[in-house]
N, C-alpha and C. Protein backbone atom coordinates (compact mmCIF):
# COMPACT_ATOMS: atom_id res chain seq x y z
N UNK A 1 78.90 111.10 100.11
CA UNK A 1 78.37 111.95 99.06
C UNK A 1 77.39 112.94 99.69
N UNK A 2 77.12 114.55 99.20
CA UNK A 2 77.08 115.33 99.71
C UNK A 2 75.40 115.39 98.91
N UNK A 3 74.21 116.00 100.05
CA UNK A 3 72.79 115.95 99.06
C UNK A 3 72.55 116.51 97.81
N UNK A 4 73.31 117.44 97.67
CA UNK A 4 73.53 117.96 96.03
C UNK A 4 73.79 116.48 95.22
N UNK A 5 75.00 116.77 95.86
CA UNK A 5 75.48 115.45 94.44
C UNK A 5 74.98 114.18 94.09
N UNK A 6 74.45 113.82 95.42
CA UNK A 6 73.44 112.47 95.34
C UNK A 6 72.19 113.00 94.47
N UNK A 7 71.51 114.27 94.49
CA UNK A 7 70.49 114.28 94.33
C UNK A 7 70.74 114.28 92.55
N UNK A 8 72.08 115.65 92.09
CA UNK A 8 72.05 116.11 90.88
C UNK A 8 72.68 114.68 89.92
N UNK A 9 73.37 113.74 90.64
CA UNK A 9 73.61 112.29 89.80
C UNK A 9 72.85 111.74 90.10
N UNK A 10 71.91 111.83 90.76
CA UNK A 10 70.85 110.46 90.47
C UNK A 10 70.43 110.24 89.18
N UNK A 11 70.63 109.02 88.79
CA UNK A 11 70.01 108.25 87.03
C UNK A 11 69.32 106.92 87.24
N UNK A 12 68.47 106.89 86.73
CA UNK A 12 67.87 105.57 86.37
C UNK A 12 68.75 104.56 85.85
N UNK A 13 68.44 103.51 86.82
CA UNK A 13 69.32 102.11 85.89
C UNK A 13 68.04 101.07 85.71
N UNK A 14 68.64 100.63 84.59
CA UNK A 14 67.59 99.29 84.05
C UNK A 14 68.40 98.31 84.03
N UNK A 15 69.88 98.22 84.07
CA UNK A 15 70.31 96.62 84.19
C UNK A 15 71.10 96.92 85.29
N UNK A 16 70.60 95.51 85.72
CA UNK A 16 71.41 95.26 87.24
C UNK A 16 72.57 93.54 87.61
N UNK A 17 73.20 93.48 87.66
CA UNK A 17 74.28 92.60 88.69
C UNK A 17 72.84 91.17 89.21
N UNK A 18 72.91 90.20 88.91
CA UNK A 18 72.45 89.29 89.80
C UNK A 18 73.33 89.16 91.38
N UNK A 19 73.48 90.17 92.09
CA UNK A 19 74.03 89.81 93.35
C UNK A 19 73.26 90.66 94.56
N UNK A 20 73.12 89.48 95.64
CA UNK A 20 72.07 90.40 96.21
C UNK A 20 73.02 91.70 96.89
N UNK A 21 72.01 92.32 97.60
CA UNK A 21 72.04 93.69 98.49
C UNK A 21 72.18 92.99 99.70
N UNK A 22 73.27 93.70 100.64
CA UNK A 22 73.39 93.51 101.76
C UNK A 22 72.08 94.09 102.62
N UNK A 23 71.81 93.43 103.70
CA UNK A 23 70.79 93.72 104.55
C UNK A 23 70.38 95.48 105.16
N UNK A 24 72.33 95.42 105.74
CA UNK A 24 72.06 97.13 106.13
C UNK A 24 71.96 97.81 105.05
N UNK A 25 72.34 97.49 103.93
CA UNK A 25 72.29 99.05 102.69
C UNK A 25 70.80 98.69 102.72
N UNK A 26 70.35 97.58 102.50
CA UNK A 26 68.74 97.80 102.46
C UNK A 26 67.88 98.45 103.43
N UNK A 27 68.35 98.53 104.24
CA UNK A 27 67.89 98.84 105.64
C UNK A 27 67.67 100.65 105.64
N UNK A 28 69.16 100.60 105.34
CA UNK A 28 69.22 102.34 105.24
C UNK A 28 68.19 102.80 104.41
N UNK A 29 68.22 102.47 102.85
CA UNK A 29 67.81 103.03 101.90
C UNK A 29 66.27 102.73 102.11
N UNK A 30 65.71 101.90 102.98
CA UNK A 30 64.03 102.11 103.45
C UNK A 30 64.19 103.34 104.82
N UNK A 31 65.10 103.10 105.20
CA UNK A 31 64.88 104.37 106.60
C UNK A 31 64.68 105.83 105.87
N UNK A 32 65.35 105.71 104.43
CA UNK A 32 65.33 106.76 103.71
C UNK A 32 63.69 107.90 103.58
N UNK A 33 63.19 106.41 102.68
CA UNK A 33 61.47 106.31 102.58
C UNK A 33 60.80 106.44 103.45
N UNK A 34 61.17 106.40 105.09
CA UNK A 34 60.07 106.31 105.95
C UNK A 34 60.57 107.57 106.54
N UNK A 35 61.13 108.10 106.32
CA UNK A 35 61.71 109.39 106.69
C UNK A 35 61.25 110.90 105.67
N UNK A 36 60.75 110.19 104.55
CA UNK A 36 60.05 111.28 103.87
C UNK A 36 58.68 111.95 104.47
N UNK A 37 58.79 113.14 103.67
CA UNK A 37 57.39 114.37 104.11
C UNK A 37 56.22 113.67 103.89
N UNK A 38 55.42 113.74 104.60
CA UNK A 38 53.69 113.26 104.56
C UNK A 38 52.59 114.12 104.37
N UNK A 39 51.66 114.22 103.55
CA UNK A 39 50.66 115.25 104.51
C UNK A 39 50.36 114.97 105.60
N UNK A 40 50.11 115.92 106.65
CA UNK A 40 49.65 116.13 107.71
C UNK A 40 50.68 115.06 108.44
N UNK A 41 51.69 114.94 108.02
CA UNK A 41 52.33 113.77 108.71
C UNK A 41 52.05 112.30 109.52
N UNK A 42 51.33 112.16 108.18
CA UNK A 42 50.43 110.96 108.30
C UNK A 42 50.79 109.55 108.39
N UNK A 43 52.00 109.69 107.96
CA UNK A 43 52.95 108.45 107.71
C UNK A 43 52.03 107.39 107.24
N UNK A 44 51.16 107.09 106.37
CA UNK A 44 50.97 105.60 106.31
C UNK A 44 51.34 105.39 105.00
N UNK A 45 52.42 105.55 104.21
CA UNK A 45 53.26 104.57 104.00
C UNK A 45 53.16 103.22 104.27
N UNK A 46 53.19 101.99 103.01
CA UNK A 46 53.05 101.04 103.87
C UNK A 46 54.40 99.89 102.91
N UNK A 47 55.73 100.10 102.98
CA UNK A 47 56.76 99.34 102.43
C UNK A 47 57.04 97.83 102.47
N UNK A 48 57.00 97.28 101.27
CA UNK A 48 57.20 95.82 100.73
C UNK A 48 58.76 95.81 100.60
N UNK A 49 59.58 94.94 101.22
CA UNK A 49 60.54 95.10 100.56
C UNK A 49 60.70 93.78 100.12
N UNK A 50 60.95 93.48 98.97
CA UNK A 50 60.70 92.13 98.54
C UNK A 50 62.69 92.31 97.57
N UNK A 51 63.41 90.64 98.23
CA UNK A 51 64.26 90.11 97.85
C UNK A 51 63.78 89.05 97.38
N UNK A 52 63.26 87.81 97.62
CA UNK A 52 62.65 86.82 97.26
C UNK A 52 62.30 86.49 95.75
N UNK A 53 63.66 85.97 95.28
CA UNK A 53 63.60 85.69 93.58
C UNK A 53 62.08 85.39 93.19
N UNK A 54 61.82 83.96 93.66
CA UNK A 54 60.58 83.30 93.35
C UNK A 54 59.38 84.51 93.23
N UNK A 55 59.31 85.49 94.27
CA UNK A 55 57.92 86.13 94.16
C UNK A 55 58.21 87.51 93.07
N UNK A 56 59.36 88.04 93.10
CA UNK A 56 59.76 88.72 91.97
C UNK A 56 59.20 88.07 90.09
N UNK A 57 59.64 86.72 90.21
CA UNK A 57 59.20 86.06 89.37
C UNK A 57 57.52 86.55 88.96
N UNK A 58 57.30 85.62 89.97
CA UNK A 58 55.84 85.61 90.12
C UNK A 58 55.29 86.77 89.92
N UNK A 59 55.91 87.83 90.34
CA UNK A 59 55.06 89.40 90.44
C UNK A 59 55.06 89.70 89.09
N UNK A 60 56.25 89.34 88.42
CA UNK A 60 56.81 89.66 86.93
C UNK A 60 55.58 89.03 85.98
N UNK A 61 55.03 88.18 86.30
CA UNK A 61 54.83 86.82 85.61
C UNK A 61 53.03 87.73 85.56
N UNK A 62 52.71 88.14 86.87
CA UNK A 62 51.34 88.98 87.25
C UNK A 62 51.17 89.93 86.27
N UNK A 63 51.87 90.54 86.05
CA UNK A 63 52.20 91.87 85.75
C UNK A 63 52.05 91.78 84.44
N UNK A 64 52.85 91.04 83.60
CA UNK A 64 52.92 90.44 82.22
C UNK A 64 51.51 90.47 81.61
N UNK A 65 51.16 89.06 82.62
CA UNK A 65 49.90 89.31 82.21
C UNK A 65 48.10 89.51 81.87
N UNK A 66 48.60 91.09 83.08
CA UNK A 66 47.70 92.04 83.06
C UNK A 66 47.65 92.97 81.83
N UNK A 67 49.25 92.87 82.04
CA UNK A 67 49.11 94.02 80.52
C UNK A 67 48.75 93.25 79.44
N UNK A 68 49.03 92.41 78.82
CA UNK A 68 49.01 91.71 78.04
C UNK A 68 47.91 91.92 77.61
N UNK A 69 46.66 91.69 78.70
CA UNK A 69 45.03 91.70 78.07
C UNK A 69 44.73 93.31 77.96
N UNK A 70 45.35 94.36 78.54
CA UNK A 70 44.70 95.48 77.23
C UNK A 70 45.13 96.05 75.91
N UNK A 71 44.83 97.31 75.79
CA UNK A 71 44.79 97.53 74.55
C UNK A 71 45.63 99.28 74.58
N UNK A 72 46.32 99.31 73.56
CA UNK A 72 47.12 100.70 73.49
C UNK A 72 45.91 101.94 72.89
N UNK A 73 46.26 102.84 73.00
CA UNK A 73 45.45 103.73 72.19
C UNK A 73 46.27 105.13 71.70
N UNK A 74 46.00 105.73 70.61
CA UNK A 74 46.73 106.86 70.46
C UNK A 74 46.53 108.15 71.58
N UNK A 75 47.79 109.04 71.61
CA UNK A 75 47.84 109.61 73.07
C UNK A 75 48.11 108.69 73.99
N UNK A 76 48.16 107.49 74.43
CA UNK A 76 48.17 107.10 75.60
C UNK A 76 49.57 107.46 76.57
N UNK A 77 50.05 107.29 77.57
CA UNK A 77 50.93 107.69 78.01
C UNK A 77 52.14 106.53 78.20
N UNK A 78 53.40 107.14 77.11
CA UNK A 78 54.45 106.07 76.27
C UNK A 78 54.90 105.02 77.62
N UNK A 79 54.83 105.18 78.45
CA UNK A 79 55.45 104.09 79.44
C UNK A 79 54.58 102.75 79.42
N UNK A 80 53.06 103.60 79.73
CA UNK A 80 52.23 102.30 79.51
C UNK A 80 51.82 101.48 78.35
N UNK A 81 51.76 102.78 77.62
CA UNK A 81 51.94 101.97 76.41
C UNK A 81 53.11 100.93 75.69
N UNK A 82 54.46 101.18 76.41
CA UNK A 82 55.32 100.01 76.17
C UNK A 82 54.89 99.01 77.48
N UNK A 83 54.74 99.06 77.99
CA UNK A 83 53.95 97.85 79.12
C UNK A 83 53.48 96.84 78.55
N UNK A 84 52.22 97.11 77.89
CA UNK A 84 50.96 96.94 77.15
C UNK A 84 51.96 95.63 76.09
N UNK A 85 52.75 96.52 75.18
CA UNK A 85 53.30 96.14 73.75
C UNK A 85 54.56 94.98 74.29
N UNK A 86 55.33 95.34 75.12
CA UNK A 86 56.21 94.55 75.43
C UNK A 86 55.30 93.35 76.10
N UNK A 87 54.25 92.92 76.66
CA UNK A 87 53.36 92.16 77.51
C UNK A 87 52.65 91.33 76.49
N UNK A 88 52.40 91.80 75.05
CA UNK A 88 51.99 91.15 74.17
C UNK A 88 52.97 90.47 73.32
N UNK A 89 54.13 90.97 73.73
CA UNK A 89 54.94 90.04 73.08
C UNK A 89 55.43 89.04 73.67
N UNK A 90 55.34 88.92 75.03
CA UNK A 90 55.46 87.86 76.17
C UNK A 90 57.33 88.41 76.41
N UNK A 91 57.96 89.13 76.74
CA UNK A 91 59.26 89.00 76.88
C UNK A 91 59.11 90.87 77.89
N UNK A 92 58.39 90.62 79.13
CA UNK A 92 58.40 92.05 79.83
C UNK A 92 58.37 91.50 80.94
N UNK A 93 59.73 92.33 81.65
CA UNK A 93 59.97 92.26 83.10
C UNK A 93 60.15 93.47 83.58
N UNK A 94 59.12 94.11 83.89
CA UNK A 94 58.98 95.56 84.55
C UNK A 94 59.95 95.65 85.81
N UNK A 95 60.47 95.01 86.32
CA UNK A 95 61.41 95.51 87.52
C UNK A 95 62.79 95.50 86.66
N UNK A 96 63.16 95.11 85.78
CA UNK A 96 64.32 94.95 85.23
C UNK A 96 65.47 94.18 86.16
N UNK A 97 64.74 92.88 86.45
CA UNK A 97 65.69 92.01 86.62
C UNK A 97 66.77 92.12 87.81
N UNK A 98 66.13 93.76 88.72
CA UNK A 98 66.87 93.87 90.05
C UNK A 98 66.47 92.53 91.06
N UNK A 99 67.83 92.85 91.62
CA UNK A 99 67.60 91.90 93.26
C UNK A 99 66.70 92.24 94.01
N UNK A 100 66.27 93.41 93.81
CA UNK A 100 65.35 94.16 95.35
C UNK A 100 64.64 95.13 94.35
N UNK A 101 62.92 94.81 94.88
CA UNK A 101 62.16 96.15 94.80
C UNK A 101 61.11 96.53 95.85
N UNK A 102 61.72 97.52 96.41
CA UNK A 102 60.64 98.38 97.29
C UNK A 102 59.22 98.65 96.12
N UNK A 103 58.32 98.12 97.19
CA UNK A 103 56.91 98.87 96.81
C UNK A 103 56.24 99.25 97.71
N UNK A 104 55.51 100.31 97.31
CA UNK A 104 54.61 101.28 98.27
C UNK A 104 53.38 101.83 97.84
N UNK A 105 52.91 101.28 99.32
CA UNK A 105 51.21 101.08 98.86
C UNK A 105 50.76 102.30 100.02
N UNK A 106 49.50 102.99 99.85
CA UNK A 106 49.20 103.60 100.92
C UNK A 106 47.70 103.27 101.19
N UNK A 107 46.88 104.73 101.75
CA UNK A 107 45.28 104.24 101.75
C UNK A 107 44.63 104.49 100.54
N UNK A 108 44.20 103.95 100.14
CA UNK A 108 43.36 104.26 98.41
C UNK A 108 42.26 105.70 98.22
N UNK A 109 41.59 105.65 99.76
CA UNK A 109 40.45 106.69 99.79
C UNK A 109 41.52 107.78 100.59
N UNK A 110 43.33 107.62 100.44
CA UNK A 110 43.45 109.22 101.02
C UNK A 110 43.90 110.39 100.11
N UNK A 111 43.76 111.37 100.02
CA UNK A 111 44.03 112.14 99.18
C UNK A 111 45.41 112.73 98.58
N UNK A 112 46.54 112.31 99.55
CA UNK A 112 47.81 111.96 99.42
C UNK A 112 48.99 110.73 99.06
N UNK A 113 47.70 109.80 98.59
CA UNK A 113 48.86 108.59 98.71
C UNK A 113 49.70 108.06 97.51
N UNK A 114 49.21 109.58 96.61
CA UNK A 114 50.53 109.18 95.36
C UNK A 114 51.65 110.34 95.61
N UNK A 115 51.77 111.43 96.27
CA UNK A 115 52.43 112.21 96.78
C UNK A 115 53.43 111.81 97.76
N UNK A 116 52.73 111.21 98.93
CA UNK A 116 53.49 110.65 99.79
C UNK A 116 54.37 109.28 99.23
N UNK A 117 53.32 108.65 98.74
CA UNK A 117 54.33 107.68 98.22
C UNK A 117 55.30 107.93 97.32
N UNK A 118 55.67 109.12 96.21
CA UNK A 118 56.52 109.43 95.60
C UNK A 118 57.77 110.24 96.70
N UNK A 119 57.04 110.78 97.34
CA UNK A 119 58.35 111.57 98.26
C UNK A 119 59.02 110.25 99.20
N UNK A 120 58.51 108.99 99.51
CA UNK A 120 59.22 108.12 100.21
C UNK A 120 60.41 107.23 98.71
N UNK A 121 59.67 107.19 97.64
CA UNK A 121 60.19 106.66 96.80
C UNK A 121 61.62 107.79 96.06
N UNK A 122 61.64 108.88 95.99
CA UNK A 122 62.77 109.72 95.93
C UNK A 122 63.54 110.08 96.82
N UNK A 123 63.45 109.53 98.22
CA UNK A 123 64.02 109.66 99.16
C UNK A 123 64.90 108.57 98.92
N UNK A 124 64.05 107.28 98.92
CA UNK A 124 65.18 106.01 98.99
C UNK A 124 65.79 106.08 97.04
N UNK A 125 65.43 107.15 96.02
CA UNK A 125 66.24 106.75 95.05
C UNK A 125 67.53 107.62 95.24
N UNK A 126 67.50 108.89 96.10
CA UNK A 126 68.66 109.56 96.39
C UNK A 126 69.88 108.83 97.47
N UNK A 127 68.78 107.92 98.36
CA UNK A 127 70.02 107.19 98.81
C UNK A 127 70.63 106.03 98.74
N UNK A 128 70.13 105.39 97.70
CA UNK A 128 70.36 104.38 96.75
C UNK A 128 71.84 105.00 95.90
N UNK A 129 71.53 105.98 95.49
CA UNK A 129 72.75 106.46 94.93
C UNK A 129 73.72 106.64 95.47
N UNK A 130 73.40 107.19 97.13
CA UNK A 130 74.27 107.65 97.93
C UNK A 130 75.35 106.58 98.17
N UNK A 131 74.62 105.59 98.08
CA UNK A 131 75.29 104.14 98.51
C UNK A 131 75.84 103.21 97.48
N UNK A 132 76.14 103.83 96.36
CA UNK A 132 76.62 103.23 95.05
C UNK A 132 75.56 102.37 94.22
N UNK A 133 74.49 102.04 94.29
CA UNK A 133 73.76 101.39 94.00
C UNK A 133 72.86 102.16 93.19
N UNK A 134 72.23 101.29 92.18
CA UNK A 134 71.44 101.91 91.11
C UNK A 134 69.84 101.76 91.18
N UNK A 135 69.31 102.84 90.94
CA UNK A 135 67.48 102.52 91.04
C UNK A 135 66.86 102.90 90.01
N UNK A 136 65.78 102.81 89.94
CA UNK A 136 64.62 102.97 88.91
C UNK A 136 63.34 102.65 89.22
N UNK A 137 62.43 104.28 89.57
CA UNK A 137 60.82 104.41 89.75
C UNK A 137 59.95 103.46 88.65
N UNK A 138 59.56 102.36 89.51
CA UNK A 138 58.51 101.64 88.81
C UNK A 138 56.98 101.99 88.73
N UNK A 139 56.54 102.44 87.94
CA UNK A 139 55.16 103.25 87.91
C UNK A 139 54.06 102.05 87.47
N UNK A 140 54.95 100.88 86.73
CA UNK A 140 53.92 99.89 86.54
C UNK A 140 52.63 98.94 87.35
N UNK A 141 53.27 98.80 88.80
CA UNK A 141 52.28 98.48 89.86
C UNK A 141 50.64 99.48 90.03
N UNK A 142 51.19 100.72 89.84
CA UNK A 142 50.56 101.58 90.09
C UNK A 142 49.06 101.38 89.06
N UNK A 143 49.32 101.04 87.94
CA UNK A 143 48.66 100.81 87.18
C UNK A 143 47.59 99.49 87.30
N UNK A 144 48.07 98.68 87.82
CA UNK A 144 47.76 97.42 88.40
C UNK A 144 47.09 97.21 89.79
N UNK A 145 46.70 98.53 89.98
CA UNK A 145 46.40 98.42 91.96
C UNK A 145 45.13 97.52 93.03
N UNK A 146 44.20 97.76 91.00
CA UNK A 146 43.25 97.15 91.45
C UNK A 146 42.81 95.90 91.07
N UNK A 147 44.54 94.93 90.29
CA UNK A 147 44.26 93.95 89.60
C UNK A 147 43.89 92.93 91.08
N UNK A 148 43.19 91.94 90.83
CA UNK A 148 42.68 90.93 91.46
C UNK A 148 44.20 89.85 91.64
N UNK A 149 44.74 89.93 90.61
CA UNK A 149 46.16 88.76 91.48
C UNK A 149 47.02 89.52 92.42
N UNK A 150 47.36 90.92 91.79
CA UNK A 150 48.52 91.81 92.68
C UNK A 150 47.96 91.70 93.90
N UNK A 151 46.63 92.36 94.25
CA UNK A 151 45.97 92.31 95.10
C UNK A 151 45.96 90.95 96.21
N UNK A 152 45.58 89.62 95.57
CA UNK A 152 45.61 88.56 96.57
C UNK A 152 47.06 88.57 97.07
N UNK A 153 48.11 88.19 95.84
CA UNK A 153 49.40 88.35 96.38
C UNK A 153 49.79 89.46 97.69
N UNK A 154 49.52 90.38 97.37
CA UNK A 154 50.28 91.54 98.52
C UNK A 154 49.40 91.49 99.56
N UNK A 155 47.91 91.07 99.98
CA UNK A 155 47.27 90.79 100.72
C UNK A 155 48.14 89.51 101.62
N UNK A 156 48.33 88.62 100.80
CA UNK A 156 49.07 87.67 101.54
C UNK A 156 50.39 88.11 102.68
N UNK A 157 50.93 88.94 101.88
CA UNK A 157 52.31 89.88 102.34
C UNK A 157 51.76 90.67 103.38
N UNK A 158 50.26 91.50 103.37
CA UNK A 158 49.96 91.98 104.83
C UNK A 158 49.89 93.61 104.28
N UNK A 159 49.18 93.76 103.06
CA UNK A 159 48.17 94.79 102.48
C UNK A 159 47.32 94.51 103.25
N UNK A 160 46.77 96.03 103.55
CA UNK A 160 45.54 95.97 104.24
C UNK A 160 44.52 96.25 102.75
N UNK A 161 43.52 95.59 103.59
CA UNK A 161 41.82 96.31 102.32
C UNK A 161 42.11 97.39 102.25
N UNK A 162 42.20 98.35 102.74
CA UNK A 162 42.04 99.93 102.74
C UNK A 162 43.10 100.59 101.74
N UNK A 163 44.17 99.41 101.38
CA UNK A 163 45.27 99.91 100.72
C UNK A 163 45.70 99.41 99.79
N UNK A 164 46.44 100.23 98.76
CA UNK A 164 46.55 99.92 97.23
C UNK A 164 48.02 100.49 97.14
N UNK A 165 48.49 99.79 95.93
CA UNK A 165 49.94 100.35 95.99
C UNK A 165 50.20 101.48 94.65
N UNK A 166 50.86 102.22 95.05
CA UNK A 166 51.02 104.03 94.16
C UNK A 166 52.49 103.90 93.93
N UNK A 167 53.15 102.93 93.95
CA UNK A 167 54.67 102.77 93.41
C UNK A 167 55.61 102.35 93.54
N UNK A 168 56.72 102.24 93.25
CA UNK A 168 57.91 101.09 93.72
C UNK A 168 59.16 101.45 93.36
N UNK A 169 60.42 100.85 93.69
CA UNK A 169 61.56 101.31 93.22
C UNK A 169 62.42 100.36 93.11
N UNK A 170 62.52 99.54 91.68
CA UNK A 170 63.96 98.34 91.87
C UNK A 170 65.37 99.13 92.20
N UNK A 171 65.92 98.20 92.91
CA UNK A 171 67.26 98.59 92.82
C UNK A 171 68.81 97.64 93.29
N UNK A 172 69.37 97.85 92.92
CA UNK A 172 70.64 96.72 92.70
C UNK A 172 71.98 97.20 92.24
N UNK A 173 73.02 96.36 91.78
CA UNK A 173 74.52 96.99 91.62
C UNK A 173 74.05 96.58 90.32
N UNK A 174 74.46 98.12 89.81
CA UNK A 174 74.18 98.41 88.37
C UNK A 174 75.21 97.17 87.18
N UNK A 175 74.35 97.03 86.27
CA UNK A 175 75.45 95.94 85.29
C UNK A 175 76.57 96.98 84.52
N UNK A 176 77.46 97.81 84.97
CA UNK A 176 78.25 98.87 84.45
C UNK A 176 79.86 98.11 84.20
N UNK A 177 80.39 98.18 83.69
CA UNK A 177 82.02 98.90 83.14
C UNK A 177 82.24 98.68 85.00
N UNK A 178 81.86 99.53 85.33
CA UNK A 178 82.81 100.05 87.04
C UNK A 178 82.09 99.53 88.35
N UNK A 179 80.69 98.88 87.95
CA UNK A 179 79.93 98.71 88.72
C UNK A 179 79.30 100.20 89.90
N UNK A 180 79.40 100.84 89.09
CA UNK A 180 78.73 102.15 89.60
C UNK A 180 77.63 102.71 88.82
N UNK A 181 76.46 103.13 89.19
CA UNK A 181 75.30 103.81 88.62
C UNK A 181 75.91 104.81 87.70
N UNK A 182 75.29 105.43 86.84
CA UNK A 182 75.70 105.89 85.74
C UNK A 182 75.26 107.31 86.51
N UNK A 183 76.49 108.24 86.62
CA UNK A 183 76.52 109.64 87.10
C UNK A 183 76.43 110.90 86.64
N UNK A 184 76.07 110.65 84.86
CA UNK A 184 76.35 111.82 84.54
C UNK A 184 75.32 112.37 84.31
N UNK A 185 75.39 113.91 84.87
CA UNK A 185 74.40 114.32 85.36
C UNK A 185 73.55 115.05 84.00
N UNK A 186 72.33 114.54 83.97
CA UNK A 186 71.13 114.55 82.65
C UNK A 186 71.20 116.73 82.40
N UNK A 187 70.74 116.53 81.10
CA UNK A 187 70.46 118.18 81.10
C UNK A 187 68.93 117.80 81.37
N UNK A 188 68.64 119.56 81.70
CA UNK A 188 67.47 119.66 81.97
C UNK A 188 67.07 120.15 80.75
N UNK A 189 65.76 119.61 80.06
CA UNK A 189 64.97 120.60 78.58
C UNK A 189 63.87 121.36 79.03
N UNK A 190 63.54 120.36 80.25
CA UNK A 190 61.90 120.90 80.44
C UNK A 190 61.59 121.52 81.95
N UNK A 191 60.91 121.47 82.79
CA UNK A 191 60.66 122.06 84.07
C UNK A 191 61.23 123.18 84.23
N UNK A 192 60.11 124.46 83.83
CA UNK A 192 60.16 125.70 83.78
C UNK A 192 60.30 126.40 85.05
N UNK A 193 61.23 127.37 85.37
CA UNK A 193 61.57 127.88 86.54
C UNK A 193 60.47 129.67 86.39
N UNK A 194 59.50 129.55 86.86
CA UNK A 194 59.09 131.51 86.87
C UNK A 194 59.10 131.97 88.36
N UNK A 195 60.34 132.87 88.36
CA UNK A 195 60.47 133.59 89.78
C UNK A 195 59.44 135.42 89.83
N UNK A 196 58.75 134.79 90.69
CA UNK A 196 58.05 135.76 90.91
C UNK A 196 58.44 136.79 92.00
């Protein structure tokens, strides 16, 4: 598949195949991420790649509930706010039940590390696609960076102090009809083009 087409079908998937990912597609699709633009070409990037049902669980289980204990507010921004609502109802699994989610943490005090970490995270969702496989930007960690369990947990995994995580990406063989990510390519409504 050609970078157009990977890039212009890329779609979000939320249900995935209980079957794992082979090692090299995983492999590739992080070479993807560490291969993205940096400022100053800073690379610190710092990639989790977590297969490991049990800690998926567990992360799920963290996650739950953090949200759980706040509170929605009007205006708030609709993702988190279904976080929040689905977490109070006890039935929220923010990775959606993929085999594999990359997360990416960088330095907390650098001034790039939600930038960089998004350009490593659209790197590996374009070649996630490339490779038949389906993804979806998890923004929920992000929210969580400075919770006290995420924190011990990914410390354990070999977070440094200095670093917090700015995002993640499940991904897996989509639960489809064909077992292919869903290709059709989204209209655009919004992101204004002014050529000067």
């Amino acid at each position: 598949m050609d970078a157009e087409k990977a890039i212009l079908t890329r779609r979000s998937t939320r249900r995935f195949l209980n079957k794992p990912i082979e090692k090299q597609i995983i492999d590739k699709i992080v070479e993807a991420g560490r291969y993205a633009p940096s400022g100053g070409n800073n690379q610190t990037n710092h990639f989790f790649v977590i297969t490991d049902q049990k800690v998926l669980e567990k992360l799920a289980d963290i996650a739950q509930n953090a949200f759980s204990q706040m509170e929605t507010y009007e205006g708030m921004y609709r993702s988190l706010m279904t976080s929040i609502t689905l977490s109070k109802q006890g039935n929220y699994l923010f990775h959606y039940g993929a085999p594999c989610l990359i997360v990416v943490a960088n330095k907390k005090d650098y001034g790039n590390n939600m930038a960089d970490t998004a350009c490593a995270l659209e790197n590996m969702m374009v070649m996630t696609n490339a490779c038949d496989l389906g993804s979806c930007y998890i923004n929920q960690l992000k929210w969580l960076n400075e919770d006290e369990q995420i924190l011990k947990l990914f410390r354990s995994f070999g977070l440094k102090e200095d670093e917090r995580i700015y995002g993640a990406v499940s991904l897996g063989y989509p639960d489809s009809e064909d077992g292919l990510p869903n290709r059709k390519q989204a209209e655009i409504k919004g992101n204004q083009v002014t050529y000067i």
